[in-house]
PDB file of N, CA and C in Angstrom:
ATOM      1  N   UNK A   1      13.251  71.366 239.351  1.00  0.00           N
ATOM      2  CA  UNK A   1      12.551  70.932 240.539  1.00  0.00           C
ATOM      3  C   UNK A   1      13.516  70.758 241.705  1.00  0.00           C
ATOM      4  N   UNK A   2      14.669  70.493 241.093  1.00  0.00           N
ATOM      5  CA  UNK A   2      15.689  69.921 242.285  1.00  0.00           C
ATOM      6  C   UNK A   2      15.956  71.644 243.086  1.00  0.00           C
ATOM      7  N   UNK A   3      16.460  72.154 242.417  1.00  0.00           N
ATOM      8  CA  UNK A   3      17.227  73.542 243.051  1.00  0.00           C
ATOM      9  C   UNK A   3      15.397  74.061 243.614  1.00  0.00           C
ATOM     10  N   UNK A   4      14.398  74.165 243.361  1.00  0.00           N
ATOM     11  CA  UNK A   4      13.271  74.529 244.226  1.00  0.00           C
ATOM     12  C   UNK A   4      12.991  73.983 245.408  1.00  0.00           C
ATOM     13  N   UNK A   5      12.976  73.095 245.377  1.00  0.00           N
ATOM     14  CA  UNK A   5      13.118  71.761 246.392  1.00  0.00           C
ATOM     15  C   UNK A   5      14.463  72.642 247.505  1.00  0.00           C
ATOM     16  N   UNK A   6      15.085  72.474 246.964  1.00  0.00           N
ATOM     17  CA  UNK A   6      16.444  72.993 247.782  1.00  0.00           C
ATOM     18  C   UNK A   6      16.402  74.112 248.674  1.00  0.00           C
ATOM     19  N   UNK A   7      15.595  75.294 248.094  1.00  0.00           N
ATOM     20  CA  UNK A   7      15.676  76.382 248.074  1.00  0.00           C
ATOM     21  C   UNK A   7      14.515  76.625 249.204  1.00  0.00           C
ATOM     22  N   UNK A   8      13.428  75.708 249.042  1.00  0.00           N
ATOM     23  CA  UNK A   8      12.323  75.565 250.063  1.00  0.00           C
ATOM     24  C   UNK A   8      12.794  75.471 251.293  1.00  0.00           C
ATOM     25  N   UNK A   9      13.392  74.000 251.143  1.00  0.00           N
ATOM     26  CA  UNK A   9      13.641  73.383 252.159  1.00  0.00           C
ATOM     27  C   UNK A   9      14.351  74.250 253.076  1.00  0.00           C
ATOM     28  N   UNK A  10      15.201  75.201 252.049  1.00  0.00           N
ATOM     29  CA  UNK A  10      16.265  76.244 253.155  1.00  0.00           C
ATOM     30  C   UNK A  10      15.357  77.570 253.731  1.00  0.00           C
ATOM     31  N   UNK A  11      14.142  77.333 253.080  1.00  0.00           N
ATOM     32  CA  UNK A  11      13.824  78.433 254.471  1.00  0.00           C
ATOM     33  C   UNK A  11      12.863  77.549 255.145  1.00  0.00           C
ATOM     34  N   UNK A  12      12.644  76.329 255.297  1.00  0.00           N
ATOM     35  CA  UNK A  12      11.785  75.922 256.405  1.00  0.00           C
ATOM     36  C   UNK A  12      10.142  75.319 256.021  1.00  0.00           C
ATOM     37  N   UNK A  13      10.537  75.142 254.127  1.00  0.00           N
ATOM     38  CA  UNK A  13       8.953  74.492 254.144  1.00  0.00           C
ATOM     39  C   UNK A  13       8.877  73.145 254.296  1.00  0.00           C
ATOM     40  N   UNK A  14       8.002  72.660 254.511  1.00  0.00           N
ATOM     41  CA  UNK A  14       8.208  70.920 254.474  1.00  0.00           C
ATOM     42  C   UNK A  14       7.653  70.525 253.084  1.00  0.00           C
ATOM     43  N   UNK A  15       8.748  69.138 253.061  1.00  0.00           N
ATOM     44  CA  UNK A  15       7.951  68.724 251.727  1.00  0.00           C
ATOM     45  C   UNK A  15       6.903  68.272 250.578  1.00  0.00           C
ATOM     46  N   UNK A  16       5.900  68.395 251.888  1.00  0.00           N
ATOM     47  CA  UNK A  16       4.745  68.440 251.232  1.00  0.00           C
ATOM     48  C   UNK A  16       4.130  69.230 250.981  1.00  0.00           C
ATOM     49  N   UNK A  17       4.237  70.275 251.602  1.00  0.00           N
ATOM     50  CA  UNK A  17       3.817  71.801 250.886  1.00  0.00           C
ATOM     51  C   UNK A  17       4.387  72.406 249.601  1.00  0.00           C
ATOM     52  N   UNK A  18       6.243  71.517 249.719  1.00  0.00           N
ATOM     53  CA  UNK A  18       6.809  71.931 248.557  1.00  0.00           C
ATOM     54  C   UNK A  18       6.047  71.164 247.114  1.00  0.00           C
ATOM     55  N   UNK A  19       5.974  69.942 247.471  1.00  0.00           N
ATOM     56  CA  UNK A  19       5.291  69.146 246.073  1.00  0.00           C
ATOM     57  C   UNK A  19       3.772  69.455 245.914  1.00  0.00           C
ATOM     58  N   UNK A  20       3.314  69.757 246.785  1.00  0.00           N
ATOM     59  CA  UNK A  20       1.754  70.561 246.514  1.00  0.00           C
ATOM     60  C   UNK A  20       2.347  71.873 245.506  1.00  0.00           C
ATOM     61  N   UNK A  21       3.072  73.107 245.574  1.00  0.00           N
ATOM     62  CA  UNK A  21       3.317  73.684 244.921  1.00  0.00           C
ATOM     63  C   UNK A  21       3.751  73.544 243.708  1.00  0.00           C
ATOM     64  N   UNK A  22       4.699  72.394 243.524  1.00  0.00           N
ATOM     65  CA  UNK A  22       5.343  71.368 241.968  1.00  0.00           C
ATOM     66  C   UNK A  22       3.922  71.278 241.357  1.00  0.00           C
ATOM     67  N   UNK A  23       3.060  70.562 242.043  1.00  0.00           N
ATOM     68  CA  UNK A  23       2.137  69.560 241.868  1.00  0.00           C
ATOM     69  C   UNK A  23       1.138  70.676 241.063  1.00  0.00           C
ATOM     70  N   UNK A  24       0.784  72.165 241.607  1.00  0.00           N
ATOM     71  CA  UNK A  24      -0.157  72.869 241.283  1.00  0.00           C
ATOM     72  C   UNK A  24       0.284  73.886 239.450  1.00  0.00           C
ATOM     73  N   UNK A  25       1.768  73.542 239.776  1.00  0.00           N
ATOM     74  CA  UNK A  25       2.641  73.818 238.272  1.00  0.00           C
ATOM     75  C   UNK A  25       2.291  72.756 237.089  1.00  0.00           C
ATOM     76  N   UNK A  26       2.557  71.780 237.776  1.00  0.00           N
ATOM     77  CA  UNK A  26       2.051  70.681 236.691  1.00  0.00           C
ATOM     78  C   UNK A  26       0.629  70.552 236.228  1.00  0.00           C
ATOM     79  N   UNK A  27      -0.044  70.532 236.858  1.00  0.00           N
ATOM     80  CA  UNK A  27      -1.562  70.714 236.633  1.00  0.00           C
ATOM     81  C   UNK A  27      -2.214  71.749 235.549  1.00  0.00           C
ATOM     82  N   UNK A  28      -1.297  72.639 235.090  1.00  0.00           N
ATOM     83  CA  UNK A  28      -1.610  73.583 234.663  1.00  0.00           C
ATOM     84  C   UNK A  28      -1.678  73.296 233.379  1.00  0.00           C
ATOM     85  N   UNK A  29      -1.967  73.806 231.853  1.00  0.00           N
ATOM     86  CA  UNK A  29      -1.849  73.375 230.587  1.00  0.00           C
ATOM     87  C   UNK A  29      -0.750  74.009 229.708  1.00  0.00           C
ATOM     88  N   UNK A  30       0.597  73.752 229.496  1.00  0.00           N
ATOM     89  CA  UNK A  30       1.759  74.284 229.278  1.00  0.00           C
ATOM     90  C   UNK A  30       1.623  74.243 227.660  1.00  0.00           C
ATOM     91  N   UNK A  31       0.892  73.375 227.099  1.00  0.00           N
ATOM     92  CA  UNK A  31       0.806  72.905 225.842  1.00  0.00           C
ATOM     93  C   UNK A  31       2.282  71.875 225.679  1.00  0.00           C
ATOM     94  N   UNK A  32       2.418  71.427 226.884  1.00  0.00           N
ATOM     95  CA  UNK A  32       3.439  70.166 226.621  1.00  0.00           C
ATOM     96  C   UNK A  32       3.297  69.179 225.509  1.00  0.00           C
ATOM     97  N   UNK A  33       2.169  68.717 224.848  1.00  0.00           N
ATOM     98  CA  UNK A  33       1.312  68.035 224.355  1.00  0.00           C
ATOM     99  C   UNK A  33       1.006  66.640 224.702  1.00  0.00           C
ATOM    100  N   UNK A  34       0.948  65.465 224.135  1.00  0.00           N
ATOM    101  CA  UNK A  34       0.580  64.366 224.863  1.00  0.00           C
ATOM    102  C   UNK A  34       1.381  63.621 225.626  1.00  0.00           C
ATOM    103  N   UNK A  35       2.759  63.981 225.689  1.00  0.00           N
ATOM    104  CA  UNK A  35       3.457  63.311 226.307  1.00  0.00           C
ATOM    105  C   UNK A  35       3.421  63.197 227.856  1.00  0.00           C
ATOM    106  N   UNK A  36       2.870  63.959 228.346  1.00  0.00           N
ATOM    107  CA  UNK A  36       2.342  63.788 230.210  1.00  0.00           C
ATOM    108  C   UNK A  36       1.575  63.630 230.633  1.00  0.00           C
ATOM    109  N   UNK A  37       0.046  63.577 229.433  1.00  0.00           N
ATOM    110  CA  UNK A  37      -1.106  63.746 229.975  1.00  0.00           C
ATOM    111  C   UNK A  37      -1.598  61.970 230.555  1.00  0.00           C
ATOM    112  N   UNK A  38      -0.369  61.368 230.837  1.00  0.00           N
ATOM    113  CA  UNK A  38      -0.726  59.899 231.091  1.00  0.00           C
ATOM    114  C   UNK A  38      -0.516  59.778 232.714  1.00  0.00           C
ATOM    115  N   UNK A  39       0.195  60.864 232.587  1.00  0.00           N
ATOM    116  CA  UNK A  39       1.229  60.709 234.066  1.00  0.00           C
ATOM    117  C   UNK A  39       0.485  61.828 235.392  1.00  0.00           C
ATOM    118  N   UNK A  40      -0.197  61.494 236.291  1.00  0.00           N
ATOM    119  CA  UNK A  40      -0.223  61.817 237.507  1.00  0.00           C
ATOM    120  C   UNK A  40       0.459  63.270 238.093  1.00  0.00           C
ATOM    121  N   UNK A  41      -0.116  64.348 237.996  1.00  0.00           N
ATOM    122  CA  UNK A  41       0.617  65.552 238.284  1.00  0.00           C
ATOM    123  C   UNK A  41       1.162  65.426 240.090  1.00  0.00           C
ATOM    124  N   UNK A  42       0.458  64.846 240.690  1.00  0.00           N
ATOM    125  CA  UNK A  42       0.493  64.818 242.130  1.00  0.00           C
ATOM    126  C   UNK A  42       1.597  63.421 242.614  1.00  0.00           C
ATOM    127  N   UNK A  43       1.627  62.789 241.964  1.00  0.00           N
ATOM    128  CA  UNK A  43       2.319  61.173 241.896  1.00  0.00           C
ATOM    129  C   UNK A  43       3.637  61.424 241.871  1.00  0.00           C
ATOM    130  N   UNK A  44       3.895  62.348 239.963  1.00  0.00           N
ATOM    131  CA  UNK A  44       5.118  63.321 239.680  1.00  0.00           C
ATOM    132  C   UNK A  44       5.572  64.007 240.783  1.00  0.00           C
ATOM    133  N   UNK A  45       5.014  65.000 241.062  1.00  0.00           N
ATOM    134  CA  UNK A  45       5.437  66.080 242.418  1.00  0.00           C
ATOM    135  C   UNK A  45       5.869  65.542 243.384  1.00  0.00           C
ATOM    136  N   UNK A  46       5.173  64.584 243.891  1.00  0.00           N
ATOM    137  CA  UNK A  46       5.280  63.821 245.516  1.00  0.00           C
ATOM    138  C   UNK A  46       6.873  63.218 245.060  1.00  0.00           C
ATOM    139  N   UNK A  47       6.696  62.566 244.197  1.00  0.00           N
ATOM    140  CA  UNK A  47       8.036  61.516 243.792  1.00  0.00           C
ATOM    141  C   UNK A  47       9.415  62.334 243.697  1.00  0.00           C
ATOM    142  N   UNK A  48       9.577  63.212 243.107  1.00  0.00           N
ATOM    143  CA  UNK A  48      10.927  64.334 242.996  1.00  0.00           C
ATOM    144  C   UNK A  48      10.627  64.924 243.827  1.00  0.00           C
ATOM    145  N   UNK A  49       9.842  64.957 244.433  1.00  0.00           N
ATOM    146  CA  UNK A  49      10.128  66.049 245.876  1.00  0.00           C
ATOM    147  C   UNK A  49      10.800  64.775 246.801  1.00  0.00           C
ATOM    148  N   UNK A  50      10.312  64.092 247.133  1.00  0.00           N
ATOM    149  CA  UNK A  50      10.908  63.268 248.359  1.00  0.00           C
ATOM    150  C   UNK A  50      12.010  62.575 247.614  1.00  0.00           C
ATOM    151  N   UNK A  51      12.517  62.644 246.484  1.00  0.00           N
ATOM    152  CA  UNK A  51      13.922  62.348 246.041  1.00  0.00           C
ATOM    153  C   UNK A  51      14.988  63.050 246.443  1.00  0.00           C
ATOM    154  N   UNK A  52      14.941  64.731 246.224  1.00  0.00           N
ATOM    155  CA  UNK A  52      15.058  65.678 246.539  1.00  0.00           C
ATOM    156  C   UNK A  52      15.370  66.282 248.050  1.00  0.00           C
ATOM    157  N   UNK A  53      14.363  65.957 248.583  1.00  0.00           N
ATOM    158  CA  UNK A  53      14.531  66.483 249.863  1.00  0.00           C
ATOM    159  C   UNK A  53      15.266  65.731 250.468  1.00  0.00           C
ATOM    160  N   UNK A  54      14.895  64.188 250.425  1.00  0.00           N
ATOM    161  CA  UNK A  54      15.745  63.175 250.975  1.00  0.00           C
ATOM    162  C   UNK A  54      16.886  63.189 250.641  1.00  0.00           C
ATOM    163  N   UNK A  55      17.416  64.311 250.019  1.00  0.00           N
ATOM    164  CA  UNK A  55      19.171  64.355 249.531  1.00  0.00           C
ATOM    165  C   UNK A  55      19.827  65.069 251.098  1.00  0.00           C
ATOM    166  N   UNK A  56      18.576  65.788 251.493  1.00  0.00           N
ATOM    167  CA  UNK A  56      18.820  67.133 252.478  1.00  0.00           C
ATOM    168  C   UNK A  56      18.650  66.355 253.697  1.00  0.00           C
ATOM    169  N   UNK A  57      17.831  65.222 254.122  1.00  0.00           N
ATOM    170  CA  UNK A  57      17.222  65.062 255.242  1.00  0.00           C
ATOM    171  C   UNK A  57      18.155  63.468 255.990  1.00  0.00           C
ATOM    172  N   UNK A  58      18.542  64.216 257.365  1.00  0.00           N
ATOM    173  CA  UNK A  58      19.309  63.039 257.922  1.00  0.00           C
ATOM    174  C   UNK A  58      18.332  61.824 258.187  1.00  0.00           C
ATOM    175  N   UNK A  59      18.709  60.541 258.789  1.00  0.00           N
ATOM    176  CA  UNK A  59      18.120  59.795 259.155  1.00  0.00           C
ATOM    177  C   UNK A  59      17.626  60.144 260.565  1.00  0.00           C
ATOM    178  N   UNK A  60      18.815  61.220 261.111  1.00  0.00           N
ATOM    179  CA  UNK A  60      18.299  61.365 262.679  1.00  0.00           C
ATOM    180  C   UNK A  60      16.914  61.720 262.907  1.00  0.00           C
ATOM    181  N   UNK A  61      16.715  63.106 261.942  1.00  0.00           N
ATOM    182  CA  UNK A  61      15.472  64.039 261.666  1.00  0.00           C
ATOM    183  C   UNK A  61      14.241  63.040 261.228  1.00  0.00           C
ATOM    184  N   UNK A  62      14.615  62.465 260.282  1.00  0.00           N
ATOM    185  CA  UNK A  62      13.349  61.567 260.133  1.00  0.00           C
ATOM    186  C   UNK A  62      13.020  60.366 261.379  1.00  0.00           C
ATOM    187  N   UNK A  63      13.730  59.888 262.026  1.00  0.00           N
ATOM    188  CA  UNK A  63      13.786  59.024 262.675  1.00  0.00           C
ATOM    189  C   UNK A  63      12.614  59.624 264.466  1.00  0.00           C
ATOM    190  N   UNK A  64      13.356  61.220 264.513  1.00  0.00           N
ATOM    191  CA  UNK A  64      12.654  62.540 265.594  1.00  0.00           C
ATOM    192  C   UNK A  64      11.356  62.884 265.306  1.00  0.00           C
ATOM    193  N   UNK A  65      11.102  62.263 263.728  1.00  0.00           N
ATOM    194  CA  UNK A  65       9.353  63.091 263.204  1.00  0.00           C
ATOM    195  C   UNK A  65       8.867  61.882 263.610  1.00  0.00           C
ATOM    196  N   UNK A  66       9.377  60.779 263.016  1.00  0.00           N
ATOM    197  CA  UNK A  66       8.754  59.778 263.022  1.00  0.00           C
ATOM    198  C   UNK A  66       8.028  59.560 264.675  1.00  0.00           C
ATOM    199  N   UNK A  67       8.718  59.326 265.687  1.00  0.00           N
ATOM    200  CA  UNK A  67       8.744  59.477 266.767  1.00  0.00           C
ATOM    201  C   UNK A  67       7.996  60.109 267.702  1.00  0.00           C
ATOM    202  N   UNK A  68       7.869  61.235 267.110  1.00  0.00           N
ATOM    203  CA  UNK A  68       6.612  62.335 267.870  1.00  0.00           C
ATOM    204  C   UNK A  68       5.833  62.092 267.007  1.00  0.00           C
ATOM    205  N   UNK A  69       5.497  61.781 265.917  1.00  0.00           N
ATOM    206  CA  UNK A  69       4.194  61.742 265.138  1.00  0.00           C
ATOM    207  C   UNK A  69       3.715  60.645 265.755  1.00  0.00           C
ATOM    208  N   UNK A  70       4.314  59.679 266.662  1.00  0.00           N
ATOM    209  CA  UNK A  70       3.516  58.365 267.130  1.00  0.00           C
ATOM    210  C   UNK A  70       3.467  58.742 269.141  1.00  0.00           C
ATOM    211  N   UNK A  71       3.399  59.932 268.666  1.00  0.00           N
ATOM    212  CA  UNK A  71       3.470  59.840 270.739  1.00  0.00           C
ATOM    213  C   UNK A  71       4.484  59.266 271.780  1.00  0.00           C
ATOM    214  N   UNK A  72       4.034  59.326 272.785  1.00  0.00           N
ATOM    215  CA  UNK A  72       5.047  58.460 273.903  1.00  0.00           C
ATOM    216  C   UNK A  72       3.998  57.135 273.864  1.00  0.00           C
ATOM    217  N   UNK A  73       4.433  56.010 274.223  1.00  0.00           N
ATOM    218  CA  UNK A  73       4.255  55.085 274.120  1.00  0.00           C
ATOM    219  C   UNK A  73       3.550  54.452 275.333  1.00  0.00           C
ATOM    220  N   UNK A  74       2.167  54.258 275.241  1.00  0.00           N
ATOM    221  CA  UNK A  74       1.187  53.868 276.577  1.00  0.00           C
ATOM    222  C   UNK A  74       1.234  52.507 277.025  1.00  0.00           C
ATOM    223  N   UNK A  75       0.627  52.462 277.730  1.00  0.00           N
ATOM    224  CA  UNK A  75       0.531  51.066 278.402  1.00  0.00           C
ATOM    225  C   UNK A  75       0.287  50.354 277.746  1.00  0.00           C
ATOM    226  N   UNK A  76      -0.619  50.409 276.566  1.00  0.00           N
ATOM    227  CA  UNK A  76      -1.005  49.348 275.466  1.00  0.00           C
ATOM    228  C   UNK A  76       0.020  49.584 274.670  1.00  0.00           C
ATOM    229  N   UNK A  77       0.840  50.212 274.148  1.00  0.00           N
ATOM    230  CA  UNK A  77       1.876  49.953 273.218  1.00  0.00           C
ATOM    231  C   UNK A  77       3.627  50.273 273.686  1.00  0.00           C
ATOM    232  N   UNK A  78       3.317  49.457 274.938  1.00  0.00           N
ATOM    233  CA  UNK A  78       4.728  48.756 276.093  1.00  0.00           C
ATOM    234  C   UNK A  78       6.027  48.598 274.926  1.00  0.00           C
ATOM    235  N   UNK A  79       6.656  48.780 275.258  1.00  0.00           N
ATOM    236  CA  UNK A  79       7.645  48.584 274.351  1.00  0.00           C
ATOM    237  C   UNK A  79       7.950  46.545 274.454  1.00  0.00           C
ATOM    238  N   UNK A  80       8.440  46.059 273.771  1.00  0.00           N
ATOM    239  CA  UNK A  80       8.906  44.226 274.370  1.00  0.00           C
ATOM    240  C   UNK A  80       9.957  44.188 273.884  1.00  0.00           C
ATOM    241  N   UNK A  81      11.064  43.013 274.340  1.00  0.00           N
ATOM    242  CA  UNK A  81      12.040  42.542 273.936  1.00  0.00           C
ATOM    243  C   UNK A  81      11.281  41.240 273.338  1.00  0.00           C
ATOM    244  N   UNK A  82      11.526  40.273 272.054  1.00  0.00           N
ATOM    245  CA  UNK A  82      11.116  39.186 271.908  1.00  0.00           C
ATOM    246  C   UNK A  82      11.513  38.699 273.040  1.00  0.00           C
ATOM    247  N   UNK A  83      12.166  38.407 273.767  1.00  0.00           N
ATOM    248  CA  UNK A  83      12.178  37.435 274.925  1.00  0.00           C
ATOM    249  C   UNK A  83      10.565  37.976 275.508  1.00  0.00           C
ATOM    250  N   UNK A  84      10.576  38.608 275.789  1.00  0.00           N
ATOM    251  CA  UNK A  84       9.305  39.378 276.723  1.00  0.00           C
ATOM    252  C   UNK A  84       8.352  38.764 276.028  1.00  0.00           C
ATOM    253  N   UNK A  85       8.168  39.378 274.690  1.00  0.00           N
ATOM    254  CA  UNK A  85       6.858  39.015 274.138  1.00  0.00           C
ATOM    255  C   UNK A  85       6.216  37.207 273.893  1.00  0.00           C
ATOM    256  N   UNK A  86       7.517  36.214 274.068  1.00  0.00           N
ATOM    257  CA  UNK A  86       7.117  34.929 274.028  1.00  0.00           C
ATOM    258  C   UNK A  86       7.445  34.263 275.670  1.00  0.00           C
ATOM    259  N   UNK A  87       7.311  35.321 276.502  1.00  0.00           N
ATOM    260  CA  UNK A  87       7.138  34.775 278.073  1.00  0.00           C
ATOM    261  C   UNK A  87       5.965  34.886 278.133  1.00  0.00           C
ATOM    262  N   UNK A  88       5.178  36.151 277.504  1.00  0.00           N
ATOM    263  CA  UNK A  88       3.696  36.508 277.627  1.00  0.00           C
ATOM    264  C   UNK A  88       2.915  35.880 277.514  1.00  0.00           C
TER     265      UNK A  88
END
């Protein structure tokens, strides 16, 4: 899983497309026998993938998604200094 993970990531998939793909491997019936059928194929996937990727991924990058996934910041969500917010 690790070197797939790796290998994704190097051409540009994100990791949730990568553990959807883990995820659609596991699901499948390998004749593993009872030893997995307790365990969450999607839970599994999600979990070693973001172990994984997070080996690859700076804090800067996550910090840049994070960031645009929440917009620029409007009048209702002003940025405050605690000083600010207990003058209010």
């Amino acid at each position: 899983m690790k070197r797939v993970t790796e290998a994704l990531l190097g051409r540009g998939w994100h990791p949730r497309h990568i553990a959807g793909l883990i995820r659609s491997k596991f699901e499948r019936d390998y004749h593993w026998g009872n030893e997995w059928k307790d365990y969450s194929p999607a839970l599994r996937a999600d979990y070693y993938t973001r172990i994984f990727s997070g080996e690859h991924t700076s804090v800067e990058t996550e910090a840049a998604e994070i960031r645009e996934a929440a917009g620029p910041p409007g009048p209702s969500r002003r940025a405050t200094s605690p000083i600010e917010a207990l003058e209010a």
